[in-house]
PDB file of N, CA and C in Angstrom:
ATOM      1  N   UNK A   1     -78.352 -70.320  15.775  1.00  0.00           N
ATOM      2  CA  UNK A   1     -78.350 -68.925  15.415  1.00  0.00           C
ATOM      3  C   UNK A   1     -79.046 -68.096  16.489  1.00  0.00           C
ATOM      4  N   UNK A   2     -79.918 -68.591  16.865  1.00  0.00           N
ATOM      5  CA  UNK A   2     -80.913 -67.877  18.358  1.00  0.00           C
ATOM      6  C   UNK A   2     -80.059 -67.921  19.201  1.00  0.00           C
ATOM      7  N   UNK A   3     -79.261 -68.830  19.603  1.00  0.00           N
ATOM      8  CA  UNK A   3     -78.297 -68.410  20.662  1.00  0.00           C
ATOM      9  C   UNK A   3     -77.687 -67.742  20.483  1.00  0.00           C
ATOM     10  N   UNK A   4     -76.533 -67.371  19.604  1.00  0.00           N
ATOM     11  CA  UNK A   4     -75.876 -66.438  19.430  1.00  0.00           C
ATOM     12  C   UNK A   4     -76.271 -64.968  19.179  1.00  0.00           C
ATOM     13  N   UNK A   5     -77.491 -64.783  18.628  1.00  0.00           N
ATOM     14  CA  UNK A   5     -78.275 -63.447  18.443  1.00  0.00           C
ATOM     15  C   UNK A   5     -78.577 -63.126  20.400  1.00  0.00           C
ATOM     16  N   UNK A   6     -79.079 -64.260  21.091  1.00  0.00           N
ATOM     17  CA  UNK A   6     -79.214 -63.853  22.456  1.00  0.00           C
ATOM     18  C   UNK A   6     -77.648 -63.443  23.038  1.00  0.00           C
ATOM     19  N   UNK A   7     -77.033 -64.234  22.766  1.00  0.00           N
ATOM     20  CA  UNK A   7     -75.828 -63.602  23.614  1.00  0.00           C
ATOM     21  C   UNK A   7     -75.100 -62.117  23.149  1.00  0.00           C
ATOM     22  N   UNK A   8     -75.473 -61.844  21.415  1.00  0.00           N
ATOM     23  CA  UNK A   8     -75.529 -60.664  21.565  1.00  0.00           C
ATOM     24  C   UNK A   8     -76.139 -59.271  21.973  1.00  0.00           C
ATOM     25  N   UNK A   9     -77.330 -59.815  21.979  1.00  0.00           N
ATOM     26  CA  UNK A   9     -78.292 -58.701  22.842  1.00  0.00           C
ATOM     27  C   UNK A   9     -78.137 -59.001  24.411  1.00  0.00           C
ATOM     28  N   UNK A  10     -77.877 -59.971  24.808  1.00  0.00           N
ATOM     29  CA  UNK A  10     -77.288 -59.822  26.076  1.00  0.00           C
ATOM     30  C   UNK A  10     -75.644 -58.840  26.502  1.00  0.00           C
ATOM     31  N   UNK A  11     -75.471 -59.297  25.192  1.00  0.00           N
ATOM     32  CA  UNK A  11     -73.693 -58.375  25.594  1.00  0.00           C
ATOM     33  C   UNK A  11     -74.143 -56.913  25.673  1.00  0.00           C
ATOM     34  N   UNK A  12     -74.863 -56.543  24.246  1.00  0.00           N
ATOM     35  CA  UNK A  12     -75.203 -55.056  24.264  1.00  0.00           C
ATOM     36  C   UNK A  12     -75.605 -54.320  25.590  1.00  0.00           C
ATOM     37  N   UNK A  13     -76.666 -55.498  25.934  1.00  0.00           N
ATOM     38  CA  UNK A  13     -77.533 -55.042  27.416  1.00  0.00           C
ATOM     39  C   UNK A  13     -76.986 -54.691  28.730  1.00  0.00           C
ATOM     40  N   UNK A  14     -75.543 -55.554  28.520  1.00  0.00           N
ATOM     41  CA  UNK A  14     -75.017 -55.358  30.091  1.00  0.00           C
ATOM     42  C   UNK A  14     -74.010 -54.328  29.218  1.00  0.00           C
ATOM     43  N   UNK A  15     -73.671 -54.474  28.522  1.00  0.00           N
ATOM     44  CA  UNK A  15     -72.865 -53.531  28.369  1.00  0.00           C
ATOM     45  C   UNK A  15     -73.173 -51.621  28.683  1.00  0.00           C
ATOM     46  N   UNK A  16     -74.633 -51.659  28.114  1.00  0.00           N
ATOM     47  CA  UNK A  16     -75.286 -50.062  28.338  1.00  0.00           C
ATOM     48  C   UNK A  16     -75.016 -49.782  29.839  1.00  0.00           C
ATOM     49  N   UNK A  17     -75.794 -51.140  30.530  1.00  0.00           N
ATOM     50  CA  UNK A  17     -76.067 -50.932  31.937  1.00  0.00           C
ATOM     51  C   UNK A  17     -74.821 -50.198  32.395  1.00  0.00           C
ATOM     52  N   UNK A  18     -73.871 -51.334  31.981  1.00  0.00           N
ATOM     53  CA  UNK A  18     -72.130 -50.726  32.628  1.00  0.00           C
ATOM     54  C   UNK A  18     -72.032 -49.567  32.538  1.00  0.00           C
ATOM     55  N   UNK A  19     -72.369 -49.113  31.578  1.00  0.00           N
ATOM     56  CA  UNK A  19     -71.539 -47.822  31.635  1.00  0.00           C
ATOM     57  C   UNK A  19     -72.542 -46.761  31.993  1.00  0.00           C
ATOM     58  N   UNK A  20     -73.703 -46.538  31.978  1.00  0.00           N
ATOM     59  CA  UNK A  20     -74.147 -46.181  32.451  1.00  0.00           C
ATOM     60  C   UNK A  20     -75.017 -45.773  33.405  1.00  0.00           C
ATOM     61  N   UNK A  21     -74.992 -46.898  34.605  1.00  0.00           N
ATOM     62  CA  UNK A  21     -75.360 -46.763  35.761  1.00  0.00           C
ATOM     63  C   UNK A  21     -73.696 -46.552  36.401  1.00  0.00           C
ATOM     64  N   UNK A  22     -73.731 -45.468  37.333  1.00  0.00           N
ATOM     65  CA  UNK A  22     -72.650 -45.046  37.876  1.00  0.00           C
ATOM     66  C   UNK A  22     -72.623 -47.074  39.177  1.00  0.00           C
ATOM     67  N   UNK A  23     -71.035 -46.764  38.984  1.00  0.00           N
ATOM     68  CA  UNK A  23     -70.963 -48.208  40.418  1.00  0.00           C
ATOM     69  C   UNK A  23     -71.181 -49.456  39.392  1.00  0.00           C
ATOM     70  N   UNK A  24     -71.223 -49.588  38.437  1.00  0.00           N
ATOM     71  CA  UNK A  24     -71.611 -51.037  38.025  1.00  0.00           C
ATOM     72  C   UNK A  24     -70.875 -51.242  36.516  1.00  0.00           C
ATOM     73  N   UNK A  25     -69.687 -50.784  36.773  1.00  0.00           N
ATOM     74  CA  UNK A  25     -68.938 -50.837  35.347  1.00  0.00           C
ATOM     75  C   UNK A  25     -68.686 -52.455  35.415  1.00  0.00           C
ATOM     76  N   UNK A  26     -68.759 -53.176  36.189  1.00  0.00           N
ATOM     77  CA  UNK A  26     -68.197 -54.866  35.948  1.00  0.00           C
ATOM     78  C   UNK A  26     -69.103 -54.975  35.067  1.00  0.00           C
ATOM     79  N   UNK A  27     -70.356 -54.367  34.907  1.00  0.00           N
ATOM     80  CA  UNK A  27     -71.279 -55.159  34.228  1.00  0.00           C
ATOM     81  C   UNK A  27     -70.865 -55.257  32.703  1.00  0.00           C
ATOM     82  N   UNK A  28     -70.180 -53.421  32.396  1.00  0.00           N
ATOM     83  CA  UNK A  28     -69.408 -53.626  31.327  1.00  0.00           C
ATOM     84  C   UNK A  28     -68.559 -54.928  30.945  1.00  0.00           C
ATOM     85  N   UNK A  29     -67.448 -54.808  31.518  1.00  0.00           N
ATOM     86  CA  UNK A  29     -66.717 -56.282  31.088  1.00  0.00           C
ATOM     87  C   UNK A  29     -67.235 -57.461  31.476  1.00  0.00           C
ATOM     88  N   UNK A  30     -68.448 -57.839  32.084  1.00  0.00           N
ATOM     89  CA  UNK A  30     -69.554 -59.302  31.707  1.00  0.00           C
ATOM     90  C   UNK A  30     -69.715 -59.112  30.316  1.00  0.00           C
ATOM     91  N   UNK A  31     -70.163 -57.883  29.979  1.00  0.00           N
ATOM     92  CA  UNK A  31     -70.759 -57.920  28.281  1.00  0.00           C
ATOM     93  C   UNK A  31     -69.938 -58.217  27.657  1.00  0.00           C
ATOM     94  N   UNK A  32     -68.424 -57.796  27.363  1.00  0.00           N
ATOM     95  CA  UNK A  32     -67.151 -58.021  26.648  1.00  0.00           C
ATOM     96  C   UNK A  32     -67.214 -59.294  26.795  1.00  0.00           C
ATOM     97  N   UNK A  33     -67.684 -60.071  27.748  1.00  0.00           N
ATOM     98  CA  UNK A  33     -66.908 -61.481  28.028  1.00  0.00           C
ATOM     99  C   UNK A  33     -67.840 -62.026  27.541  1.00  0.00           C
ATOM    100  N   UNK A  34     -69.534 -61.642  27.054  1.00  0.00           N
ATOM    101  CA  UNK A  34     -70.212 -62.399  26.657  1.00  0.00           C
ATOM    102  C   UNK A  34     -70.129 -62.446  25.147  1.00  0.00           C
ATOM    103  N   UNK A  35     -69.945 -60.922  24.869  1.00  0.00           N
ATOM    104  CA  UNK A  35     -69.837 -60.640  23.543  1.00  0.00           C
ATOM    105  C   UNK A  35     -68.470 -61.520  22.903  1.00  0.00           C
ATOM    106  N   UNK A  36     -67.402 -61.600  23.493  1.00  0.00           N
ATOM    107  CA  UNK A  36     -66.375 -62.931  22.746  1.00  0.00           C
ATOM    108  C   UNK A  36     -66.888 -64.202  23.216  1.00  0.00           C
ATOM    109  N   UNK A  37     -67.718 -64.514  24.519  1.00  0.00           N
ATOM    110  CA  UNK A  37     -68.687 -66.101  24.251  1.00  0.00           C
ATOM    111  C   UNK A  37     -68.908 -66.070  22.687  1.00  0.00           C
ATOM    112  N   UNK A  38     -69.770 -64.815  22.236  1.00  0.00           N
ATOM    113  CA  UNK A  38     -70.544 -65.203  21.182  1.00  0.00           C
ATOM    114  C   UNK A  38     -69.795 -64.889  19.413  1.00  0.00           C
ATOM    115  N   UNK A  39     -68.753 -64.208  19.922  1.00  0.00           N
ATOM    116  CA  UNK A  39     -68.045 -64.298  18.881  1.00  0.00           C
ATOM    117  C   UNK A  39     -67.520 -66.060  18.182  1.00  0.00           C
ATOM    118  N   UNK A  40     -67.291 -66.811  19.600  1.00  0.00           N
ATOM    119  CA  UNK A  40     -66.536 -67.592  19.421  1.00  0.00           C
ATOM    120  C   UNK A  40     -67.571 -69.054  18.795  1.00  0.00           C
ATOM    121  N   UNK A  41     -68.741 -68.989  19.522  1.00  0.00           N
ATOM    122  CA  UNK A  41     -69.740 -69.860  19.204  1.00  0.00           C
ATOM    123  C   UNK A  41     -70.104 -69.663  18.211  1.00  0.00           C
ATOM    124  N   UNK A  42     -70.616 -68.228  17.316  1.00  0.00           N
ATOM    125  CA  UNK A  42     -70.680 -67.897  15.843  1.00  0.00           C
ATOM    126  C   UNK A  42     -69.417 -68.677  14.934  1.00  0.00           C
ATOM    127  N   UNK A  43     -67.927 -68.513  15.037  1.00  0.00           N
ATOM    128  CA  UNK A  43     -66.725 -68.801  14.812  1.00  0.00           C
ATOM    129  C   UNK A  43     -67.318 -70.514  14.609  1.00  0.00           C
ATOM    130  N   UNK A  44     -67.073 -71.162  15.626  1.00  0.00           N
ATOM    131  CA  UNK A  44     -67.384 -72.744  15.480  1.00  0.00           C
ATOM    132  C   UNK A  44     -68.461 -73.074  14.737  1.00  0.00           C
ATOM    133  N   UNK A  45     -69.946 -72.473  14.997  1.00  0.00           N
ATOM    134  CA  UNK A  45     -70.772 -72.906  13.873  1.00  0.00           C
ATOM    135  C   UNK A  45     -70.466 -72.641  12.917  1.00  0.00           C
ATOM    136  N   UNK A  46     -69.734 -71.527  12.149  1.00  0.00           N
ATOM    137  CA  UNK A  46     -69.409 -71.203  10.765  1.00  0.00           C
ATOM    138  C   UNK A  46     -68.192 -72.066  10.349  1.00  0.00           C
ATOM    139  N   UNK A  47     -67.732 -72.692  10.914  1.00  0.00           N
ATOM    140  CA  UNK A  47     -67.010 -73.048  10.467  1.00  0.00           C
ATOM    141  C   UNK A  47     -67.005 -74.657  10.233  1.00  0.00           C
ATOM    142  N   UNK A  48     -68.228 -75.409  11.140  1.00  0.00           N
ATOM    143  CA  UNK A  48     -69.215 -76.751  10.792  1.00  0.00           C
ATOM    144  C   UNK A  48     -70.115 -76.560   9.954  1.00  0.00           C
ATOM    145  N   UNK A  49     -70.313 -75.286   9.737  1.00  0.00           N
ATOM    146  CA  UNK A  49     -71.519 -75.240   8.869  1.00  0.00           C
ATOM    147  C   UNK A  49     -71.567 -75.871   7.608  1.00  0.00           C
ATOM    148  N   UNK A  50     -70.671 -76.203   6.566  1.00  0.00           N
ATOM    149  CA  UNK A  50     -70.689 -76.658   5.238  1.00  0.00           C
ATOM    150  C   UNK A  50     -70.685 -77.667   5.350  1.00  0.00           C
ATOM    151  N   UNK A  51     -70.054 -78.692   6.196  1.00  0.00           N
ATOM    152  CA  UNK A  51     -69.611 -80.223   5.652  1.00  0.00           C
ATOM    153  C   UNK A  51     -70.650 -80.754   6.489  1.00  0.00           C
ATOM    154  N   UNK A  52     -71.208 -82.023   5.770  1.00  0.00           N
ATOM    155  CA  UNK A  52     -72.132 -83.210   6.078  1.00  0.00           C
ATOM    156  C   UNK A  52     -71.368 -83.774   7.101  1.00  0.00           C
ATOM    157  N   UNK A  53     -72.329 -84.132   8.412  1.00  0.00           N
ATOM    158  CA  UNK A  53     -71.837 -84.754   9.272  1.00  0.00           C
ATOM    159  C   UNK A  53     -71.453 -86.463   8.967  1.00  0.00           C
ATOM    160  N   UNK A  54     -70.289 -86.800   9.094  1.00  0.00           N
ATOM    161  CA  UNK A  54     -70.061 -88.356   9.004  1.00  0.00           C
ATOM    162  C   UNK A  54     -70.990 -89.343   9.744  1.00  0.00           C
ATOM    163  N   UNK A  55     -71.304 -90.397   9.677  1.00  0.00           N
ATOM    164  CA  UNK A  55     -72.025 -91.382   9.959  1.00  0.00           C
ATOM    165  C   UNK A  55     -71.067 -92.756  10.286  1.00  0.00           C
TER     166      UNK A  55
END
């Protein structure tokens, strides 16, 4: 869960930067790209989350 809370405050973060430092809009779409990292890693844990791991 800490990871994914970091990769969203990381997305937010580059994302501000992007857009608002003139010259550094890539930074924008790093954030997009981090922000679906973390969509997707949320996605997989929720979706291991219920069942007991086999042995």
């Amino acid at each position: 869960m800490a990871l994914v809370l970091f990769l969203l405050l990381a997305a937010v973060v580059l994302g501000l930067v992007g857009v608002v430092v003139d010259g550094l809009l890539y930074l924008l779409f790093i954030g997009i790209a981090v922000l679906a990292v973390a969509v997707v890693v949320s996605a997989v844990r929720f979706r291991r989350g219920g069942r007991p791991t086999p042995r």
